[in-house]
N, C-alpha and C. Protein backbone atom coordinates (compact mmCIF):
# COMPACT_ATOMS: atom_id res chain seq x y z
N UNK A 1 86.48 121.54 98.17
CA UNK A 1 85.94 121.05 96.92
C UNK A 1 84.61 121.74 96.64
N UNK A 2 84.30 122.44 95.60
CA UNK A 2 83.14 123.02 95.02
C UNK A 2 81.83 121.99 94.48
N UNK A 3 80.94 122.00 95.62
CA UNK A 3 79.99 121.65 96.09
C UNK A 3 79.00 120.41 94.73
N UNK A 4 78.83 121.83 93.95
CA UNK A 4 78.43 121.64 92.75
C UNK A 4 79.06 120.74 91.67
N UNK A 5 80.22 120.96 91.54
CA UNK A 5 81.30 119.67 90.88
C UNK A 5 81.84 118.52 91.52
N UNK A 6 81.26 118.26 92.77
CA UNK A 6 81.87 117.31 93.53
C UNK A 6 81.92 116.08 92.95
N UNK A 7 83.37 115.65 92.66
CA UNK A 7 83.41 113.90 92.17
C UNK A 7 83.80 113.19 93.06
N UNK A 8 83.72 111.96 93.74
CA UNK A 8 83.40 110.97 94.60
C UNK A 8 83.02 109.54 93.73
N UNK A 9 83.59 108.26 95.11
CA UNK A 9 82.75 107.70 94.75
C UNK A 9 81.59 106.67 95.30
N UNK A 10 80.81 106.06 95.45
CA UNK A 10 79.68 106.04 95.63
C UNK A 10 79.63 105.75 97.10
N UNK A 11 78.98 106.44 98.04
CA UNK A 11 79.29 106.48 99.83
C UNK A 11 78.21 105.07 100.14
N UNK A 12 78.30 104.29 99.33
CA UNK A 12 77.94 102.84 99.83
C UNK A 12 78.82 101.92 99.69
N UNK A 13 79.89 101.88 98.58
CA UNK A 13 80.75 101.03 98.00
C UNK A 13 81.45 101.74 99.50
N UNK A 14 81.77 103.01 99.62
CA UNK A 14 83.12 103.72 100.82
C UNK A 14 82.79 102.64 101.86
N UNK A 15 81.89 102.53 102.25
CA UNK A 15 80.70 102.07 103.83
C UNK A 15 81.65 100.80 103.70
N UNK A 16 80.86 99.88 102.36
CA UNK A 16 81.34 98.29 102.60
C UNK A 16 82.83 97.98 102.78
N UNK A 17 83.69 99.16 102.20
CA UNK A 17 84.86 98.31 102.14
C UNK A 17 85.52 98.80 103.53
N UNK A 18 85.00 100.08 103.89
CA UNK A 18 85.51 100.36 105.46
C UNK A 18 84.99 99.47 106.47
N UNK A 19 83.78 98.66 106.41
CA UNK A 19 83.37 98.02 107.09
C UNK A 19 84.20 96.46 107.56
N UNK A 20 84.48 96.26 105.90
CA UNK A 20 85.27 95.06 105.53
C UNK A 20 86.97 95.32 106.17
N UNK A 21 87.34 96.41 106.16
CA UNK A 21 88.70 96.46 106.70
C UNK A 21 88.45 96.70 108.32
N UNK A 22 87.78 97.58 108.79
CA UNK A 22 87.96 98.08 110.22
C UNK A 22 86.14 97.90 111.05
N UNK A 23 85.92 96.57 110.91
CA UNK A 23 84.71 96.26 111.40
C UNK A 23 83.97 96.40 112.64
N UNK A 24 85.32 96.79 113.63
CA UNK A 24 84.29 96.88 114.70
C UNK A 24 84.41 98.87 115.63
N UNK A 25 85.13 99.27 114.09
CA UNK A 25 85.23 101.13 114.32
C UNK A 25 84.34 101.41 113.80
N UNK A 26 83.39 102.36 114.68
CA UNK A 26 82.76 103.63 113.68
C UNK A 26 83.34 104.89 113.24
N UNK A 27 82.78 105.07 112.41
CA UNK A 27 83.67 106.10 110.93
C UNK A 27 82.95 107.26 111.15
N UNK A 28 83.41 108.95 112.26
CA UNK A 28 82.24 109.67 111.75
C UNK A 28 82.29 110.22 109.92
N UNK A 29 80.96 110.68 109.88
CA UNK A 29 80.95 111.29 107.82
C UNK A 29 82.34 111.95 107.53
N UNK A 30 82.75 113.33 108.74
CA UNK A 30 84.07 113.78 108.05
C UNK A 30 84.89 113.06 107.72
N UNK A 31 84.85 112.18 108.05
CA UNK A 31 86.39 110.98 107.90
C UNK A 31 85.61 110.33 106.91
N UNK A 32 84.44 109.58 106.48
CA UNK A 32 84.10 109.22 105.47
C UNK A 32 84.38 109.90 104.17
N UNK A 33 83.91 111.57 104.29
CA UNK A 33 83.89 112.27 103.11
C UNK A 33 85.60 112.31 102.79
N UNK A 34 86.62 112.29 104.11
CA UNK A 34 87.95 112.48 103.92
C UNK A 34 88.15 111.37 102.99
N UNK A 35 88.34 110.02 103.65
CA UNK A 35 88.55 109.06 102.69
C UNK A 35 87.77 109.28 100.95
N UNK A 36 86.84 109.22 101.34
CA UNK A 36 86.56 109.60 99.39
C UNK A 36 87.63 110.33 98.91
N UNK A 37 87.71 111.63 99.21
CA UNK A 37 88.37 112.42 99.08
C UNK A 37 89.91 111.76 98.62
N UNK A 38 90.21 110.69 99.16
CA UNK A 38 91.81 110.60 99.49
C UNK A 38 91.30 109.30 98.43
N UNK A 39 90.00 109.18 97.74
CA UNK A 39 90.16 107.78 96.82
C UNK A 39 90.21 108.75 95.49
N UNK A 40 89.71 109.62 95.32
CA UNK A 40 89.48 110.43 94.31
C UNK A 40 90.63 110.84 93.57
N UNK A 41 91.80 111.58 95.17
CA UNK A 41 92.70 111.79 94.65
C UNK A 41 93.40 110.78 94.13
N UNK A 42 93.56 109.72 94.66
CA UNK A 42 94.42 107.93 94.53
C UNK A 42 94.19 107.92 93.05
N UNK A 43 93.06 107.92 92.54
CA UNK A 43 92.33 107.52 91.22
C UNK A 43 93.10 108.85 90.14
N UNK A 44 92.70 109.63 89.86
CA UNK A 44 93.54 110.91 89.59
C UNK A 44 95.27 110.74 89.35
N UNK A 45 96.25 110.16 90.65
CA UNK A 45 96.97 110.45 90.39
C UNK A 45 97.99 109.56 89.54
N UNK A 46 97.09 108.39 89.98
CA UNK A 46 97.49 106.98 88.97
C UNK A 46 97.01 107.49 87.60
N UNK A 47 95.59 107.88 87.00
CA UNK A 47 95.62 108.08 85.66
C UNK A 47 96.11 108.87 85.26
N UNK A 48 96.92 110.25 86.01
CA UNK A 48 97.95 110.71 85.39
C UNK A 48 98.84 110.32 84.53
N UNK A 49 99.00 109.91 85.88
CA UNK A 49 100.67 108.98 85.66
C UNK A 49 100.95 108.08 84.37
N UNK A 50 99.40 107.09 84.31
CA UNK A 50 99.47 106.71 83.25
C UNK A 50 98.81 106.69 81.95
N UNK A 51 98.11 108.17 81.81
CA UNK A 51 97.98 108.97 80.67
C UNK A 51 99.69 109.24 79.93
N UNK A 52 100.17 109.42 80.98
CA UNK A 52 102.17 109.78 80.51
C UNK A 52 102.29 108.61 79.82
N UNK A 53 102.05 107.37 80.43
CA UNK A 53 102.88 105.94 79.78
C UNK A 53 102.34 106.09 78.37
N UNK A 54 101.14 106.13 78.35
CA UNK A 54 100.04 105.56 77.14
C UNK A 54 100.36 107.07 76.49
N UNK A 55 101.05 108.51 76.67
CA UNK A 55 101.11 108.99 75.47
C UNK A 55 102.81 108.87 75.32
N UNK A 56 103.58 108.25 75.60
CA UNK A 56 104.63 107.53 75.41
C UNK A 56 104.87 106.63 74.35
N UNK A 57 103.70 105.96 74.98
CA UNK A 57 103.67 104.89 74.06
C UNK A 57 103.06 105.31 72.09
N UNK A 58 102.47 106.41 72.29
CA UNK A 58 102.05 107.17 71.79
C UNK A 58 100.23 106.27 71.48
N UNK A 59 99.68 106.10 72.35
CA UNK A 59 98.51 105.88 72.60
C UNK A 59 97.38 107.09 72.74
N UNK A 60 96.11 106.97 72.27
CA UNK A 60 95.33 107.37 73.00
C UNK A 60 94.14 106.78 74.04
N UNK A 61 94.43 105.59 74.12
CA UNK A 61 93.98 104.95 75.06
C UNK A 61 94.53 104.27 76.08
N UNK A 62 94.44 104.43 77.18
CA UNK A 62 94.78 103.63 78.70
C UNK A 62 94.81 102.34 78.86
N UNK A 63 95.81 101.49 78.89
CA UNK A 63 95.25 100.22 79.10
C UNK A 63 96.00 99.67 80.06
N UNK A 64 95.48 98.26 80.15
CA UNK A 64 95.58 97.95 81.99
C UNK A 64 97.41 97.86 82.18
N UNK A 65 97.86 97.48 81.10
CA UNK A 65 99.74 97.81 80.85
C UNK A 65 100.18 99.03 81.53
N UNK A 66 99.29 100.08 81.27
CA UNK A 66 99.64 101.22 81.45
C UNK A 66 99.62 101.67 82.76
N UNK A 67 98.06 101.23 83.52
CA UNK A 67 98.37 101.43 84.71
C UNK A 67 99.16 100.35 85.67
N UNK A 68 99.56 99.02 85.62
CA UNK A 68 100.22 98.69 86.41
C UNK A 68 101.39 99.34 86.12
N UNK A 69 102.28 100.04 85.08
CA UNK A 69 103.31 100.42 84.90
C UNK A 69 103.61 101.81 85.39
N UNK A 70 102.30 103.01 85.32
CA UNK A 70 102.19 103.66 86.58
C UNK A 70 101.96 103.52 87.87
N UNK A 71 101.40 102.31 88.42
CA UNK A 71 101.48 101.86 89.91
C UNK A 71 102.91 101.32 90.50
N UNK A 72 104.00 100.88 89.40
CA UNK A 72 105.29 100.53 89.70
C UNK A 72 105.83 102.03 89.55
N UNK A 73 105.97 102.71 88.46
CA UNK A 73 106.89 104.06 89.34
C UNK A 73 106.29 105.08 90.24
N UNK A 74 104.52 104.81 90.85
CA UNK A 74 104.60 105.68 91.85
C UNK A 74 104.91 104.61 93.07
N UNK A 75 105.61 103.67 92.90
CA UNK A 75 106.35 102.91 94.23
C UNK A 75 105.65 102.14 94.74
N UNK A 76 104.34 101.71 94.06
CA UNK A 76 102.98 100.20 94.69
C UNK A 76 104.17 99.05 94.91
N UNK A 77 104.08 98.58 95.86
CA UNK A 77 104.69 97.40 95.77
C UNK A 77 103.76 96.06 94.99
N UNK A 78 104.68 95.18 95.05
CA UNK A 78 104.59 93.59 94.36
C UNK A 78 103.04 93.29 94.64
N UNK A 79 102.81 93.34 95.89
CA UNK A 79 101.47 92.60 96.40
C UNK A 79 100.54 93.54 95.93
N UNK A 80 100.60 94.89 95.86
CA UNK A 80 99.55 95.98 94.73
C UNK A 80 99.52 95.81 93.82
N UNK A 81 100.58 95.49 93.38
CA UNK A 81 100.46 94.91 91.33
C UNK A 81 99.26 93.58 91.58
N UNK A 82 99.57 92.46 92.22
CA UNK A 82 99.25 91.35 92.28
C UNK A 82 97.69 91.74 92.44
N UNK A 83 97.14 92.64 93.48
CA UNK A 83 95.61 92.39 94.01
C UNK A 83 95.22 93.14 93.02
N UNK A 84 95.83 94.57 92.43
CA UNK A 84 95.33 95.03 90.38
C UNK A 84 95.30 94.16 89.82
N UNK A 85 95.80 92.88 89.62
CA UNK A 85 95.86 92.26 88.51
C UNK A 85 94.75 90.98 88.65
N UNK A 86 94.77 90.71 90.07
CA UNK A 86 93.43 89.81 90.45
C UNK A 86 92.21 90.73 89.87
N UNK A 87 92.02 91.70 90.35
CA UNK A 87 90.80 92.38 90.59
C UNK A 87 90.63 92.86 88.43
N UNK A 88 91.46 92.65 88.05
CA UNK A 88 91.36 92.82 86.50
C UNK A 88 90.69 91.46 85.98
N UNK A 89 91.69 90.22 86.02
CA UNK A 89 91.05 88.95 86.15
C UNK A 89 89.49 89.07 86.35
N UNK A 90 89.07 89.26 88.07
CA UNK A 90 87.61 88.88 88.10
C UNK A 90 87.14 90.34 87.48
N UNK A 91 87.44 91.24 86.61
CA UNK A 91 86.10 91.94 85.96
C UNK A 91 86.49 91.12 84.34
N UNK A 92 87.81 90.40 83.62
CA UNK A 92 87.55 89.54 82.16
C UNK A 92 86.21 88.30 83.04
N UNK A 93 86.34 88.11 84.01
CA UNK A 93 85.36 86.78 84.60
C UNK A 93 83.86 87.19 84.25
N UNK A 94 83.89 88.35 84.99
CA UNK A 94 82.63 88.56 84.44
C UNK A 94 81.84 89.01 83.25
N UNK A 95 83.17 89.96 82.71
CA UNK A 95 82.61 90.07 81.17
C UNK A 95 82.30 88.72 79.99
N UNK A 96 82.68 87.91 80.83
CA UNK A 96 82.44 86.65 79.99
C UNK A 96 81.76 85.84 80.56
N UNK A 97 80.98 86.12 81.36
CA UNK A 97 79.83 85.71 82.06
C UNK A 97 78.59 86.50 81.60
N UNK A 98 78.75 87.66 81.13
CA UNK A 98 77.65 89.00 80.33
C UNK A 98 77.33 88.12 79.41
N UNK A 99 78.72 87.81 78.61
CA UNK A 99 78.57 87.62 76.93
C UNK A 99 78.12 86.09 77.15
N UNK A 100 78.26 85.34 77.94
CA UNK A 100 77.52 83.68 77.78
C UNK A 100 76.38 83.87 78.17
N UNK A 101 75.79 84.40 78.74
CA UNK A 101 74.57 84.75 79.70
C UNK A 101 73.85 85.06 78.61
N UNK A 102 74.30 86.30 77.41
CA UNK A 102 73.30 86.79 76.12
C UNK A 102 73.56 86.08 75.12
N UNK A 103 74.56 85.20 74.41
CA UNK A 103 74.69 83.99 74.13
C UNK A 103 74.00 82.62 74.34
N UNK A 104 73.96 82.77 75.28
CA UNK A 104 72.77 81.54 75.90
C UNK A 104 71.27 81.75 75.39
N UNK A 105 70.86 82.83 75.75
CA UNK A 105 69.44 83.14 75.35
C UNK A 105 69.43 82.43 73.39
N UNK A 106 70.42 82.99 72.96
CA UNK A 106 70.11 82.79 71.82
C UNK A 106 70.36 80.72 71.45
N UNK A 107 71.29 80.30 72.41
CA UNK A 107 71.01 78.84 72.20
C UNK A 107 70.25 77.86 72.46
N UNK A 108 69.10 78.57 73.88
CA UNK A 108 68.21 78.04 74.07
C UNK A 108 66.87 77.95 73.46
N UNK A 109 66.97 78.73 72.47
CA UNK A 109 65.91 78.66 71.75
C UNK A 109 65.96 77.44 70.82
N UNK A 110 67.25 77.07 70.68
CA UNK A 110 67.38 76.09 69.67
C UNK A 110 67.08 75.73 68.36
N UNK A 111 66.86 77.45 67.92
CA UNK A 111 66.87 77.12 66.31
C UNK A 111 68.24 77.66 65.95
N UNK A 112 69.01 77.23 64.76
CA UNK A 112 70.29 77.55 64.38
C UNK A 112 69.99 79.30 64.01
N UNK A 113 70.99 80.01 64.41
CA UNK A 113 71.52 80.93 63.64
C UNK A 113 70.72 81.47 62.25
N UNK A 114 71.26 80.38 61.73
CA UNK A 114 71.00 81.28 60.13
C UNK A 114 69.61 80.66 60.24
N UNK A 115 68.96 79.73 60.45
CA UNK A 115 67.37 79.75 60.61
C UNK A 115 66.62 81.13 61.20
N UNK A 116 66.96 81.52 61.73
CA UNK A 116 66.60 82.68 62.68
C UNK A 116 66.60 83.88 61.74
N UNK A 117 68.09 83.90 60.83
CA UNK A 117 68.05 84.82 60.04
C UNK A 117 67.08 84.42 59.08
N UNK A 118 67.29 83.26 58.57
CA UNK A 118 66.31 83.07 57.38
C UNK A 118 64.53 83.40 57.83
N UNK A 119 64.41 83.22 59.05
CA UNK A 119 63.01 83.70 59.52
C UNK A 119 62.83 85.13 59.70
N UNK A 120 63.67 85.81 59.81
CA UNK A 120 63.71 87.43 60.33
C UNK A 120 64.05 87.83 58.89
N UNK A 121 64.21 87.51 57.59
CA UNK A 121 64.16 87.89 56.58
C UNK A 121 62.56 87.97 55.91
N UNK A 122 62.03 86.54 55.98
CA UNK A 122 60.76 86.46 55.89
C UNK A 122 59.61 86.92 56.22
N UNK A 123 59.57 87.77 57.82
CA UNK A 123 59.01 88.63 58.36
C UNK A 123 59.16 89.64 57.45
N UNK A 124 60.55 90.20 57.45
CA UNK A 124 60.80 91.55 56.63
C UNK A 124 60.02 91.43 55.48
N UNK A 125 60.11 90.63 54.72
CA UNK A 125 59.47 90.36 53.65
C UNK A 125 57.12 90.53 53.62
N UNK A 126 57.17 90.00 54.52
CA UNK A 126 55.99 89.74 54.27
C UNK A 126 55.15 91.09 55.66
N UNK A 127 56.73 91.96 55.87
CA UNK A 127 55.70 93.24 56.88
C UNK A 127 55.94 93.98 54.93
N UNK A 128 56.83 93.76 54.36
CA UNK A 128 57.04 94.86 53.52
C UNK A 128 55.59 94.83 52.06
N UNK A 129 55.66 93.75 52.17
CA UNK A 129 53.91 93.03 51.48
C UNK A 129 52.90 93.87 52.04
N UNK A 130 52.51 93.48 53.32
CA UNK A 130 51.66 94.19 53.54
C UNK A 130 51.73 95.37 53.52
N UNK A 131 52.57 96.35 53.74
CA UNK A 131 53.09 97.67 53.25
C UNK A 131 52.24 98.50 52.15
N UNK A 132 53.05 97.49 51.18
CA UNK A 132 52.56 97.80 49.70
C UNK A 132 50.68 97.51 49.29
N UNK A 133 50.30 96.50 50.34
CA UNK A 133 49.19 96.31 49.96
C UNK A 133 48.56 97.28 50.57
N UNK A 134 48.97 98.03 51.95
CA UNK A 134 48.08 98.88 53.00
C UNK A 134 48.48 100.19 51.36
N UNK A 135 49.17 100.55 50.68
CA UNK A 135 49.52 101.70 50.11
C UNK A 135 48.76 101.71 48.80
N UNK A 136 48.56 100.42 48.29
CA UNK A 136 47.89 100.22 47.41
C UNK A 136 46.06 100.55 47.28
N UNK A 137 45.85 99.96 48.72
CA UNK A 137 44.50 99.76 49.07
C UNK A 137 44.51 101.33 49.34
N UNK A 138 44.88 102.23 49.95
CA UNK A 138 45.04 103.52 50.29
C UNK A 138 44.89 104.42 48.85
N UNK A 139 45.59 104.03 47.74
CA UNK A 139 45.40 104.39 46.45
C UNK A 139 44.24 104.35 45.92
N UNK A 140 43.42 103.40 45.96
CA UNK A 140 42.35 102.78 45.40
C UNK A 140 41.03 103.68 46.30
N UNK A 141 41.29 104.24 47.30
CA UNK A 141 40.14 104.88 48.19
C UNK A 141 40.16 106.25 47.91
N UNK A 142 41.53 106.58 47.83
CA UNK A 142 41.72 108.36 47.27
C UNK A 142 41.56 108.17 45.68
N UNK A 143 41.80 107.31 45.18
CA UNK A 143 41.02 107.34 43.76
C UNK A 143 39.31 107.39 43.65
N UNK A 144 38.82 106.59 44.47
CA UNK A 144 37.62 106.46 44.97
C UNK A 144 37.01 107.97 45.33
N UNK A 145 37.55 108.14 46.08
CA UNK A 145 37.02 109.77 46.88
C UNK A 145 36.68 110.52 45.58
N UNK A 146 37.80 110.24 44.68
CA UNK A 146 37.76 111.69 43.61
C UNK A 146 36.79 111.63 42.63
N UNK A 147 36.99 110.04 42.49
CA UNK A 147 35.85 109.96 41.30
C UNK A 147 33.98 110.40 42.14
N UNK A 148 34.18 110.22 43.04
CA UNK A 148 32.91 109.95 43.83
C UNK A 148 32.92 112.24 43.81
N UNK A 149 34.11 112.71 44.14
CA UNK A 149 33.60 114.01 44.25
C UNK A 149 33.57 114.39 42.53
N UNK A 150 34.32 113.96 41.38
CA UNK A 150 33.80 114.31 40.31
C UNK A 150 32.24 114.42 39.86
N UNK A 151 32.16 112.67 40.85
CA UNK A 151 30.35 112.70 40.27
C UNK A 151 29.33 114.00 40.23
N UNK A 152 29.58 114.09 42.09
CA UNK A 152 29.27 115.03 42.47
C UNK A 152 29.21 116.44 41.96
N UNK A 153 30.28 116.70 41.29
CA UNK A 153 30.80 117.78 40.74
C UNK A 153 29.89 118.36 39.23
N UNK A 154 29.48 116.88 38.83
CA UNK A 154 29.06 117.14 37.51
C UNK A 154 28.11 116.96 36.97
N UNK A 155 26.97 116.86 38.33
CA UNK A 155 25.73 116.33 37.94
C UNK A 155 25.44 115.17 38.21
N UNK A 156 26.19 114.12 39.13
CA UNK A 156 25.51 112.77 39.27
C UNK A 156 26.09 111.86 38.23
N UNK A 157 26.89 112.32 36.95
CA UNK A 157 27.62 111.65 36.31
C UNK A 157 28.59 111.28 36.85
N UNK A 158 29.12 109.73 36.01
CA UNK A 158 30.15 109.40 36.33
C UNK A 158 31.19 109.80 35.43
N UNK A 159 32.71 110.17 35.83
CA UNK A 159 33.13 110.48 34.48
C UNK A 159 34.20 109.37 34.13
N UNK A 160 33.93 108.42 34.27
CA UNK A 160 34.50 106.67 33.79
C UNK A 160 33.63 106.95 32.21
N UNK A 161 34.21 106.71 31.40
CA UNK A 161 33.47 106.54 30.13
C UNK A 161 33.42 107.62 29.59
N UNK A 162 33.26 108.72 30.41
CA UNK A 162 32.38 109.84 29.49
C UNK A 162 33.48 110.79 28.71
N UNK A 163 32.93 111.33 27.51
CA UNK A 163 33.54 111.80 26.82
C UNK A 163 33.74 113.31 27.08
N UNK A 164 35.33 113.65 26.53
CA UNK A 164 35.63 115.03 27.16
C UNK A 164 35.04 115.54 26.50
N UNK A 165 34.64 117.07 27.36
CA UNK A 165 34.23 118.02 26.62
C UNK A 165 34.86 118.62 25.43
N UNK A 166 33.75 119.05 24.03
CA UNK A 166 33.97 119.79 23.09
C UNK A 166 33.88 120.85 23.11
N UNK A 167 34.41 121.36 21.99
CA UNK A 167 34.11 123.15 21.93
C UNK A 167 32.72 123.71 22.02
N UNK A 168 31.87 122.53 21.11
CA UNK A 168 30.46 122.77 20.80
C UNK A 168 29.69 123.00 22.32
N UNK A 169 29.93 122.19 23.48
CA UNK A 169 29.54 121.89 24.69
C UNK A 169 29.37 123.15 25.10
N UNK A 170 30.59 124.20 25.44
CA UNK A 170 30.90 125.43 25.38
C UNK A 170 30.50 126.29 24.81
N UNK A 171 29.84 126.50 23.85
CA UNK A 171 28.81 127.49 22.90
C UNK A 171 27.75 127.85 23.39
N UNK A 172 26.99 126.99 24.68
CA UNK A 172 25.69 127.04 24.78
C UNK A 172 25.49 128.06 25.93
């Protein structure tokens, strides 16, 4: 296997479950890296298999149908279907333990729903206020600046009031 592309999977998950089956053998690494090796391929040859079902089916997605139905024609027996289908079970267990868990946050606060929205509208509202007032007030200072460099510009006059120049002005 080329060093650089090496896929595996994680040599701690390998550890626990070799530990859990054959607890009182030590494993040297070659035989560790072998087994990966021989999970990699395992993994591989099942989603083959049932990439075939699911474009059969004319799918482009895999679903758990698909692989127990490739684990029955590469010859898994009954009790392999059964511990796939447990081990599917406890990951819906926990995905619905995710979604109550971030669900929860939002019931313990104990304001309803649409209160929440109706408050997160009101924010919006009153950042978008100040907005307009920071843009406004921003207007009013670069208006400021100019008149202040007109003054400047023209002698200490202000030119609020003053009347535009005539032709006559220009003659002199």
């Amino acid at each position: 296997m080329d060093e650089d592309n090496e896929i595996g999977l994680p040599q701690k998950g390998i550890n626990q479950i070799i530990k859990e089956v054959v607890p009182e053998m030590r494993i040297a690494n070659e035989s560790r890296d072998m087994i990966n090796a021989c999970c990699v391929e395992f993994v591989k040859h099942v989603a083959r298999e049932a990439q075939k079902i699911a474009s059969q089916d004319q799918r482009k997605t895999i679903y758990h149908e698909h692989v127990q139905k490739a684990l029955q024609n590469l010859g898994f027996t009954s009790d392999y279907l059964e511990a796939a289908d447990s081990v599917l079970d406890a990951c819906k267990v926990e995905a619905e333990k995710k979604l109550r868990r971030k669900n929860s946050r939002l019931e313990k606060c104990g304001i309803p729903e649409e209160k929440l929205y109706e408050m997160q509208q009101e924010l919006i509202a009153k950042a978008r206020q100040q907005e307009m007032e920071q843009q406004l007030a921003h207007q009013q200072a670069q208006a400021a600046a100019v008149a202040a460099a007109n003054a400047q510009m023209f002698g200490g006059e202000s030119m609020e009031g003053a009347a535009a120049p005539t032709d006559d002005d220009y003659d002199n």
